[in-house]
Protein backbone atom coordinates (compact mmCIF):
# COMPACT_ATOMS: atom_id res chain seq x y z
CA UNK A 1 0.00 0.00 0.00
CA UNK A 2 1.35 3.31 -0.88
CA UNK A 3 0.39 6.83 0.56
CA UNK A 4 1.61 10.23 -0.61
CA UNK A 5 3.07 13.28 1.77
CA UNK A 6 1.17 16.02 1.59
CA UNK A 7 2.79 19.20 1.48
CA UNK A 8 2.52 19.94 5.61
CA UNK A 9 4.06 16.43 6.11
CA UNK A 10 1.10 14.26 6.58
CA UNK A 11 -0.17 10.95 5.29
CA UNK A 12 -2.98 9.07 5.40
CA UNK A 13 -3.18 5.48 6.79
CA UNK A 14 -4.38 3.18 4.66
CA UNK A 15 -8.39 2.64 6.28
CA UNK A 16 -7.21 -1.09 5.53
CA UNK A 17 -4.07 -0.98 7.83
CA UNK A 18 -6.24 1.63 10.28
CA UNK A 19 -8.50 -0.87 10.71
CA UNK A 20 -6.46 -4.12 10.99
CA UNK A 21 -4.41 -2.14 13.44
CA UNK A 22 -7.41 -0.42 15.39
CA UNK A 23 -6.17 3.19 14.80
CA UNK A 24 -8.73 5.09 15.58
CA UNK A 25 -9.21 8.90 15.70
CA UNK A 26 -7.23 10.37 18.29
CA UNK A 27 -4.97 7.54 18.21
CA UNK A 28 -1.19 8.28 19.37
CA UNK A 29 1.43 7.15 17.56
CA UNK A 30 4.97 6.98 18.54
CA UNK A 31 7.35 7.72 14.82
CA UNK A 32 10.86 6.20 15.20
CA UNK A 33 13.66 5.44 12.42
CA UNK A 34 14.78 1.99 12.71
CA UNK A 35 17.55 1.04 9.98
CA UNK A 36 16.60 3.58 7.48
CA UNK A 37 13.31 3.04 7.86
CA UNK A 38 10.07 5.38 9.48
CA UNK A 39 8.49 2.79 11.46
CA UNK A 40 5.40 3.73 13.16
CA UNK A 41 3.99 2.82 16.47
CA UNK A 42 0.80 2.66 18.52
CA UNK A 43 1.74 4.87 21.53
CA UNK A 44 0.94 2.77 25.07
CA UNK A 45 -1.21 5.39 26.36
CA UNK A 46 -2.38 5.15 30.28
CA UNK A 47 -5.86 4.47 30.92
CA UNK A 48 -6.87 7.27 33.81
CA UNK A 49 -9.22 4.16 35.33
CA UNK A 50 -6.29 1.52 35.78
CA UNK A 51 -3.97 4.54 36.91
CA UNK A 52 -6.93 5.38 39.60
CA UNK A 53 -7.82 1.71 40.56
CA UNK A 54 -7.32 0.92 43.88
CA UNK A 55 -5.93 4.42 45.08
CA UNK A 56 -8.96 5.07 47.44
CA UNK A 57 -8.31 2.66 49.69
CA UNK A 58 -10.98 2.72 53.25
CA UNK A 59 -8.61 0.70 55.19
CA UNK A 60 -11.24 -1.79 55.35
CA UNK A 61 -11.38 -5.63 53.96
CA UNK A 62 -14.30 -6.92 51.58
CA UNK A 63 -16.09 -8.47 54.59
CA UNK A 64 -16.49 -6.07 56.74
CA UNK A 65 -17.87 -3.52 54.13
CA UNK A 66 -20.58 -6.06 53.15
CA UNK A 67 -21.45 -6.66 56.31
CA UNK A 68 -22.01 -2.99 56.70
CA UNK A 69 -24.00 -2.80 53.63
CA UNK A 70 -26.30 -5.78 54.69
CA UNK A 71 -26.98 -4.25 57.93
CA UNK A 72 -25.89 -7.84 59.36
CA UNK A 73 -24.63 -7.25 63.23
């Protein structure tokens, strides 16, 4: 597959390789030169959710909570 540079420097993917890749819009992608070659790269961006889970700790186990949920004694 071939794509032409536009005069600002941009390309389009291929929607073929977009899609067996699963760019999507807003995609980040990480350009690096690797023997001559412009190889390009999803970018491992952090998920804010996994960064967050399990930083609000109570202090308290499973149990316990339950318990106080159920209203058990």
């Amino acid at each position: 597959m071939k794509a032409r540079v536009a005069e600002r420097g941009q390309v389009t993917i291929p929607k073929a390789l977009r899609e067996q890749l699963g760019i999507r819009p807003g995609a980040v992608l990480d350009f690096q030169i690797e023997k001559g070659r412009l190889v390009a790269v999803k970018a491992v961006t952090a998920n804010p959710v996994d960064e967050a889970f399990g930083s609000l700790s109570t202090g308290r186990d499973t149990d316990d909570i339950l318990s106080d949920l159920r209203g058990e004694l």
